[in-house]
Protein backbone atom coordinates (compact mmCIF):
# COMPACT_ATOMS: atom_id res chain seq x y z
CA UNK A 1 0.00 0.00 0.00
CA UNK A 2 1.25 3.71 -0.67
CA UNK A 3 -0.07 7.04 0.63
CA UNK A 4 0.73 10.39 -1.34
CA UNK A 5 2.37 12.98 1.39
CA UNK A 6 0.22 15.35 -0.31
CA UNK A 7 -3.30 12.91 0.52
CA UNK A 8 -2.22 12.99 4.56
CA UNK A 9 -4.42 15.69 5.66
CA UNK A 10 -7.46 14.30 3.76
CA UNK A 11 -6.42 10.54 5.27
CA UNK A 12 -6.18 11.91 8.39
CA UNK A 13 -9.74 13.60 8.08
CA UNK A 14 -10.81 10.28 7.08
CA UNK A 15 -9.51 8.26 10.49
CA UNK A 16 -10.90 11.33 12.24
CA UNK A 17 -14.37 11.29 11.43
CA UNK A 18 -13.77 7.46 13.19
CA UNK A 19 -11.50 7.63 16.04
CA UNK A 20 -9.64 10.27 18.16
CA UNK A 21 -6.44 11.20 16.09
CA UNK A 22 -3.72 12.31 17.69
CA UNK A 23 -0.43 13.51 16.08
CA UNK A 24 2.73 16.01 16.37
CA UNK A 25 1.48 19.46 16.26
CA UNK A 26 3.73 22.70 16.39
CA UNK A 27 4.02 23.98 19.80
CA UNK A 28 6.56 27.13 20.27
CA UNK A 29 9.82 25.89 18.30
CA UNK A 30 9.00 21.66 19.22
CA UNK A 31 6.49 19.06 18.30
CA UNK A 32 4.13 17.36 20.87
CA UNK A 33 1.24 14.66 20.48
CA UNK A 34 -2.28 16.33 20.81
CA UNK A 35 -5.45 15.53 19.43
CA UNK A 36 -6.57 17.05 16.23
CA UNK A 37 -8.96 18.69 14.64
CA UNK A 38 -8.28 18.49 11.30
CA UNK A 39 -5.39 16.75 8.89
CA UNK A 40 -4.01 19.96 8.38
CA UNK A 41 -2.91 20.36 11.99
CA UNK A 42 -0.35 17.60 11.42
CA UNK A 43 3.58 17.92 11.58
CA UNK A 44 4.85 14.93 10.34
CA UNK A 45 8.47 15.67 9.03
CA UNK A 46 10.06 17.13 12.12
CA UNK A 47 11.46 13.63 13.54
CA UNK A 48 10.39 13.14 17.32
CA UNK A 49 8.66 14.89 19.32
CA UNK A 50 9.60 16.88 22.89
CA UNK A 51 7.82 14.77 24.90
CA UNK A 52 7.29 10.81 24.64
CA UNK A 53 4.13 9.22 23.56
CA UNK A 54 4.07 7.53 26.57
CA UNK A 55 2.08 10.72 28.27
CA UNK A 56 -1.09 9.81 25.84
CA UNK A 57 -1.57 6.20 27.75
CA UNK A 58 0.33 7.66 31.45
CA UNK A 59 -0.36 10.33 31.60
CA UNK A 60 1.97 12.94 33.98
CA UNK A 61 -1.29 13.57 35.93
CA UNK A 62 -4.72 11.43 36.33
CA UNK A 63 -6.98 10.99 38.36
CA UNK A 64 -7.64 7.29 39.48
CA UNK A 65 -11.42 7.50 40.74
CA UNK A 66 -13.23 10.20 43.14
CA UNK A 67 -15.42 9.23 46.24
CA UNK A 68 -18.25 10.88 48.12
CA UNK A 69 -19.92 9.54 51.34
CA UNK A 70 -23.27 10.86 52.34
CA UNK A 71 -26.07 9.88 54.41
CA UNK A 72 -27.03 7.33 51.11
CA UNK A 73 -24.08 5.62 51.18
CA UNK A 74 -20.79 5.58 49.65
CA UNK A 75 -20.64 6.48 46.10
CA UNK A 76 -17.21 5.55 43.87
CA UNK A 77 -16.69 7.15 39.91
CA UNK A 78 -13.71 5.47 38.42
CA UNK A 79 -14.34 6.75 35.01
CA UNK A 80 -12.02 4.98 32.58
CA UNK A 81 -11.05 6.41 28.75
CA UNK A 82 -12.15 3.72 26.38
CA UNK A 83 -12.52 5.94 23.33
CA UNK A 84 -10.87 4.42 19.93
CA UNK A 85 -8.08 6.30 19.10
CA UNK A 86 -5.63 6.29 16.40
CA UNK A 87 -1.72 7.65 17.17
CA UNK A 88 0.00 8.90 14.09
CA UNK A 89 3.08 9.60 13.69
CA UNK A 90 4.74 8.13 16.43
CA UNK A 91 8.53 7.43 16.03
CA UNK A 92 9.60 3.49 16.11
CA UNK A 93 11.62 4.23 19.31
CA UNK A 94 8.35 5.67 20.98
CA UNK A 95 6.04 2.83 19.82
CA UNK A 96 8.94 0.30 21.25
CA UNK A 97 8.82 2.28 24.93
CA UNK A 98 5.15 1.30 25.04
CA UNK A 99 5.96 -2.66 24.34
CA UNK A 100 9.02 -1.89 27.34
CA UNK A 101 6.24 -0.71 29.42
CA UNK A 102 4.33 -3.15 29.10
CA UNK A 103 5.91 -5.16 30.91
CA UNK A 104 5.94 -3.01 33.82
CA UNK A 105 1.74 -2.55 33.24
CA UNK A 106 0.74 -5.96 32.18
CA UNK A 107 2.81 -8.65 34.09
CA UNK A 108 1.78 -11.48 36.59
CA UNK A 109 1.67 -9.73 39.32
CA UNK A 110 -0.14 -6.34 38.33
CA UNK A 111 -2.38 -5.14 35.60
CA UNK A 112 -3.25 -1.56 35.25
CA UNK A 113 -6.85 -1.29 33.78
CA UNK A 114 -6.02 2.45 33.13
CA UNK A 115 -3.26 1.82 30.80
CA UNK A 116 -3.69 -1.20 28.97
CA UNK A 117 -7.74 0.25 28.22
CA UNK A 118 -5.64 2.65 26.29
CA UNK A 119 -3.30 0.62 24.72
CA UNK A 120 -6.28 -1.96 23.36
CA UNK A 121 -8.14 0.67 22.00
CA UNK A 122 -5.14 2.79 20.12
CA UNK A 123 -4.21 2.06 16.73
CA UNK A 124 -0.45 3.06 15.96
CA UNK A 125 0.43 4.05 12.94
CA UNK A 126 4.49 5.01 12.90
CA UNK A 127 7.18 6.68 10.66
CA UNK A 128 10.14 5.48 10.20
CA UNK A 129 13.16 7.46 10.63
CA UNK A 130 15.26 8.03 7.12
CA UNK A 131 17.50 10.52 8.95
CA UNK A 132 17.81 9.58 12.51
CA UNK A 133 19.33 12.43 14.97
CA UNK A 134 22.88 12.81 16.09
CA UNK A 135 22.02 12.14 19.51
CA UNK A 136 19.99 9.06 18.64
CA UNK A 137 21.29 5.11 18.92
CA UNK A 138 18.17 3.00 19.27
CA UNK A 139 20.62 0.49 16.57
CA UNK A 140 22.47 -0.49 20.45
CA UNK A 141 19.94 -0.85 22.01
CA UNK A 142 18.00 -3.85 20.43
CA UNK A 143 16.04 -1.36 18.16
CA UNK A 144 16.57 0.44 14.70
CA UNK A 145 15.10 3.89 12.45
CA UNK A 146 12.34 1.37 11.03
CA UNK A 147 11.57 -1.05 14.02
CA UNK A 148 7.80 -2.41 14.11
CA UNK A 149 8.06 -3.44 17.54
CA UNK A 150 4.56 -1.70 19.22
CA UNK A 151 3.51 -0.59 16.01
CA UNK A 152 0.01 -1.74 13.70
CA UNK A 153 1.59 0.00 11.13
CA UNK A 154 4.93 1.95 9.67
CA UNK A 155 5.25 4.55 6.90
CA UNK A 156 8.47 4.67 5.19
CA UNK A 157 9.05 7.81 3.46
CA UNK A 158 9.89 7.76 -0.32
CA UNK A 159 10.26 11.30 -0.67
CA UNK A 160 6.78 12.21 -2.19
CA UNK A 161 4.64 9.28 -0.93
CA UNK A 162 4.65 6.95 2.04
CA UNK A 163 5.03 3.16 1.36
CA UNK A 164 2.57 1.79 4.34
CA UNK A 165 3.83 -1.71 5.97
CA UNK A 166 0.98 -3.48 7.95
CA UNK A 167 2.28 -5.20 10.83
CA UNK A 168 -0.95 -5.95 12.53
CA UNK A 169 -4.45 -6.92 12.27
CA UNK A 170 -5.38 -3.78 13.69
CA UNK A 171 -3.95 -2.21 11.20
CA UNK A 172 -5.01 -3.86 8.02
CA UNK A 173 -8.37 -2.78 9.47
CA UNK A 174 -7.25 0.43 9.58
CA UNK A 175 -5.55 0.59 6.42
CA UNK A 176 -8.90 -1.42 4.32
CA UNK A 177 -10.88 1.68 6.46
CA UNK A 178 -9.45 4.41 4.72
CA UNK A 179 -8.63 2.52 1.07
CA UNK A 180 -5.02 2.78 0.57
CA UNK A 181 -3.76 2.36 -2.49
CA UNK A 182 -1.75 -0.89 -3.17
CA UNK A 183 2.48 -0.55 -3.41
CA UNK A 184 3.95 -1.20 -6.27
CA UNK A 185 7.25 -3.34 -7.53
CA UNK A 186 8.79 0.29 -7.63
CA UNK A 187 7.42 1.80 -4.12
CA UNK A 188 8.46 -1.39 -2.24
CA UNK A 189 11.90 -1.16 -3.97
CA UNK A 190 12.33 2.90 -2.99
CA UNK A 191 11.02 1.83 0.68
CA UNK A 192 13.79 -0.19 0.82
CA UNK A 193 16.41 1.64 -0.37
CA UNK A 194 15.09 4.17 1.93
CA UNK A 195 15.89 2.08 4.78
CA UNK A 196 18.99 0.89 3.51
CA UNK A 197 19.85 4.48 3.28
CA UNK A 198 19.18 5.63 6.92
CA UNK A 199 22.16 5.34 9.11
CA UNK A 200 22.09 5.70 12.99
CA UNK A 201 25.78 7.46 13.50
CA UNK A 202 26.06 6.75 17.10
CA UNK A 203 26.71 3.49 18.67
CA UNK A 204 27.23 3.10 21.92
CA UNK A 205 28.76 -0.96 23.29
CA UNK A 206 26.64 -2.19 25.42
CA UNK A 207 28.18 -5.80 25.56
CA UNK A 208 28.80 -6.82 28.81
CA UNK A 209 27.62 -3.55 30.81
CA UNK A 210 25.03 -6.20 32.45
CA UNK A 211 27.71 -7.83 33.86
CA UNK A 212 29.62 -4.34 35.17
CA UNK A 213 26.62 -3.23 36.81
CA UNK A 214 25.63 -6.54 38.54
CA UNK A 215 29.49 -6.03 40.51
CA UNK A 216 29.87 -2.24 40.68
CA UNK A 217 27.66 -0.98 42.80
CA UNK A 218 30.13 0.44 45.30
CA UNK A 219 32.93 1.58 42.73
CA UNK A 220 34.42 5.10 43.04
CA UNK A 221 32.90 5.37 39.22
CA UNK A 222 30.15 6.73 41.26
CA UNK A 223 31.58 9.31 42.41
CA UNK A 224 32.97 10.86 39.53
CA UNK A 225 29.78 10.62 37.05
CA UNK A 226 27.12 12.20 39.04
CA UNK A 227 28.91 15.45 39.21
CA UNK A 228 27.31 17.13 37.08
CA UNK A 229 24.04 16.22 37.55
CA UNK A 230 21.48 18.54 38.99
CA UNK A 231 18.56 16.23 39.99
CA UNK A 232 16.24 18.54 38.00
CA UNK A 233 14.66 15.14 36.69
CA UNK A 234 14.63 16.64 32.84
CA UNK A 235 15.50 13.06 31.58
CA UNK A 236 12.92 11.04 33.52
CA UNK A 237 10.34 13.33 32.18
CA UNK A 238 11.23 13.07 28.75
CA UNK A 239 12.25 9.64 29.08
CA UNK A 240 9.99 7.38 26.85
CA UNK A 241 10.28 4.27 29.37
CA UNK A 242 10.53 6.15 32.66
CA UNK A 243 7.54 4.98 34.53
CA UNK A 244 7.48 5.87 38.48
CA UNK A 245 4.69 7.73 40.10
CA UNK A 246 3.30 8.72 43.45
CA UNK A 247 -0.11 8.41 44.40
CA UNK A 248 -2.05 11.01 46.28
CA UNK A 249 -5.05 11.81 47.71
CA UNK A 250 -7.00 14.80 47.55
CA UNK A 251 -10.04 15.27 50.11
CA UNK A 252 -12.20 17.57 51.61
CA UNK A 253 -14.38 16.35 54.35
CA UNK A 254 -16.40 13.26 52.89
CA UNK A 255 -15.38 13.97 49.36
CA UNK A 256 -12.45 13.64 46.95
CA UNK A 257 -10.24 12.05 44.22
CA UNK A 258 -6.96 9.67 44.20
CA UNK A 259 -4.42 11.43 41.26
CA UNK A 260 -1.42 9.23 40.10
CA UNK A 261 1.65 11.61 39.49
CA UNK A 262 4.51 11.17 37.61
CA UNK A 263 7.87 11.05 40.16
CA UNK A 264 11.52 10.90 39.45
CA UNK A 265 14.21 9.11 41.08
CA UNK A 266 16.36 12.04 41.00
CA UNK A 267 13.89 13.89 43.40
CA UNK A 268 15.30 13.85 46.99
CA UNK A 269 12.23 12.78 48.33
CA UNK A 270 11.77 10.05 46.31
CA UNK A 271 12.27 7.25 48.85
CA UNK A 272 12.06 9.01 51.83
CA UNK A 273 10.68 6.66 54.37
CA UNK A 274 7.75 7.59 56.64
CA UNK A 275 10.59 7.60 59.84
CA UNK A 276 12.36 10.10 58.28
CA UNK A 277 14.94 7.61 57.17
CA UNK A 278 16.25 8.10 53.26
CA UNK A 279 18.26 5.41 51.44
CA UNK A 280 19.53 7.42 48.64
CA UNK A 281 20.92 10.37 50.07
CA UNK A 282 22.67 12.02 47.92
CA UNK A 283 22.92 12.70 44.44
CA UNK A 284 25.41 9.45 43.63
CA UNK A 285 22.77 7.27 44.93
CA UNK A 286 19.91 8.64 42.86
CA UNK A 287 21.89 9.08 39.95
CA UNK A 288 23.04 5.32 40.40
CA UNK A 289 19.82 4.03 40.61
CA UNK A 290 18.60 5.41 36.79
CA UNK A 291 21.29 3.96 35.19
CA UNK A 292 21.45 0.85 37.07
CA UNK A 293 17.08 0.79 36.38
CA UNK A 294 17.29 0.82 32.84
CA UNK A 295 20.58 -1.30 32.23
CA UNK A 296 20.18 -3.56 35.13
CA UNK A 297 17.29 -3.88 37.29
CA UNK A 298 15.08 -3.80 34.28
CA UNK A 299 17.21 -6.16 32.65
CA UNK A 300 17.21 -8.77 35.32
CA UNK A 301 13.27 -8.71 35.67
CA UNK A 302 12.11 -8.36 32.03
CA UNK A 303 15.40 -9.33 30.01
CA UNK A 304 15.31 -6.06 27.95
CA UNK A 305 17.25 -3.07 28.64
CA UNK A 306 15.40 -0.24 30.00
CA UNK A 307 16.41 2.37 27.06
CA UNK A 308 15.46 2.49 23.67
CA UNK A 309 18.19 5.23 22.84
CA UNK A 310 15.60 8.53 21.44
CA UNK A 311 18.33 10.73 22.66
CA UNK A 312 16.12 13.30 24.72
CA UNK A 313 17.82 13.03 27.70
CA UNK A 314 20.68 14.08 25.97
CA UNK A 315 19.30 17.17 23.98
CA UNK A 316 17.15 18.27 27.15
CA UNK A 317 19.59 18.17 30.14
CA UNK A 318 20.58 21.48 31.23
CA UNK A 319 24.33 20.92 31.87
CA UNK A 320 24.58 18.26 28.99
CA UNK A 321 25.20 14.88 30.69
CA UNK A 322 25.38 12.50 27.81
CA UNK A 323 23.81 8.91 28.73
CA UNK A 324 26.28 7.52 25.94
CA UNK A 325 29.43 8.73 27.86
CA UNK A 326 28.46 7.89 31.08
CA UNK A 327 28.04 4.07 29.73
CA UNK A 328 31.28 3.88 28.01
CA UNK A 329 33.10 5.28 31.60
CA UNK A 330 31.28 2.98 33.06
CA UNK A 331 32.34 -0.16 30.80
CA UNK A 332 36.21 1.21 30.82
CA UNK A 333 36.14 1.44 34.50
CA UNK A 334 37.77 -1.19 36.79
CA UNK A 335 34.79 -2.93 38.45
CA UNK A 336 35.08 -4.30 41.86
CA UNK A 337 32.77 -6.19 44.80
CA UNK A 338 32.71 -4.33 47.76
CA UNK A 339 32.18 -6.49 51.24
């Protein structure tokens, strides 16, 4: 199947008469998922987006259910969003965050209705990257520029058309729904040299950092590489796969709501105790535990590594900490078991 670039707005209009679309819009001098309005609104060639797509099924702020108790009885809303949705646009790093979080919000020990009723009723619809960023190397990281992981389907960009790849049911439906036309011998043959084309610049070794991490916890490495870190928690934000949140409650007198926030390890108060008592006390112990989370812990429970290498961390942090370096110091340095 092909798409014309110049047929977008009115296939968009199409899906949107249908679902909720959402897709990268202009905001200031970035691009951010929001729903739209019309095809027009869409800003497809600007490569990703400030913030992950992750917000659209966790959202940074929601509200879990409100209560009331009056003389009636008890009275509980837990209003969930089941509306079908389709999420264009997304980059094949994004759309492979959601499959790494799945993991944390489907396993055997914990479902959350919130997020997977989001996932089930989303239709994905990627495009792949022909020139990935400087900062980007989803390539070490078990991914790559036209990765289908998470995806229903991905658009690879032939200059003036889009060659359409289903890689789902869900999207075959999606795709018979708004009569694509059908690829031929020549679009599948530019697709792929399109891909063949698209070259991820940065690689970063990742072979046998597992095994560093699992013996380094107490080496003076430490020390050095949270230096310049300002525990502003820029990267968590903007990370794709970051996923920890607080939950608070929000009452006055017999009424009110429980809201699920997003929270950072590199907040202070992130695991202080009730007693006062704080594990990670300083800045080398919260800095420690995000890179050990993504290229350890998260490797020992779901045997994938925690990162899916979009970069934002590194164009967004304020006194440019570069994830990539900080890896390769630690894989150089000298790693040791402390008693």
């Amino acid at each position: 199947m092909i798409v014309s670039k110049k047929d977008i707005p009115n296939l968009l209009d199409k899906m949107i008469a249908e679902y909720d679309v959402l897709a990268p819009v202009k905001k200031d001098n970035f691009t951010v998922f929001k729903p739209i309005a019309s095809g027009a609104d869409a800003v497809l060639g600007e490569g990703n987006t400030k913030l992950p797509a992750k917000e659209l099924f966790f959202p940074q702020s929601e509200k879990l259910f409100s209560y009331s108790v009056t003389e009636e009885g008890a009275k509980l809303d837990a209003p969930m969003d089941d509306k079908k949705k389709v999420l264009f646009g997304v980059r094949p790093c994004d759309a492979r965050s959601l499959k790494l979080l799945d993991n944390v919000f489907d396993n055997d020990k914990f479902q959350d209705p919130y997020y997977l009723t989001r996932r089930a009723n989303t239709v994905m619809v990627g495009i792949g990257c022909n020139m990935p960023s400087s900062t980007c190397f989803c390539t070490s990281v078990n991914s790559g520029p036209f990765d289908t992981s998470g995806l229903d389907i991905l658009l690879v960009d032939t200059g003036d058309a889009y060659v359409v790849e289903l890689v789902t049911d869900k999207g075959k439906a999606l795709a018979d729904q708004a009569g694509l036309a059908a690829a031929s011998d020549a679009d599948k043959t530019a697709a792929a040299a399109a891909k063949e084309a698209a070259v991820v610049t940065c690689q970063v070794n990742t072979d046998g950092l597992k095994a560093k991490l699992d013996v380094n916890f107490y080496d003076p490495i430490w020390e050095k590489i949270h230096e310049k870190c300002l525990g502003c928690g820029a990267c968590t934000y903007l990370c794709p796969t970051c996923h920890c949140f607080d939950i608070v409650d929000d009452a006055v007198d017999c009424a009110g709501c429980r809201v699920r926030n997003w929270d950072s390890c590199a907040f202070p108060l992130f695991t202080l105790h009730g007693s006062g008592h704080n594990p990670r006390t300083s800045n080398k112990e919260r800095y420690r535990n995000r890179i050990m989370h993504k290229f350890k812990y998260f490797v020992d429970n779901f045997n994938e590594i925690g990162c899916v290498g979009c970069g934002r961390c590194i164009k967004n942090c304020p006194v440019n900490m570069d994830i990539r370096v900080v890896l390769e110091n630690i894989r150089g340095s000298e790693a040791r078991l402390d008693s």
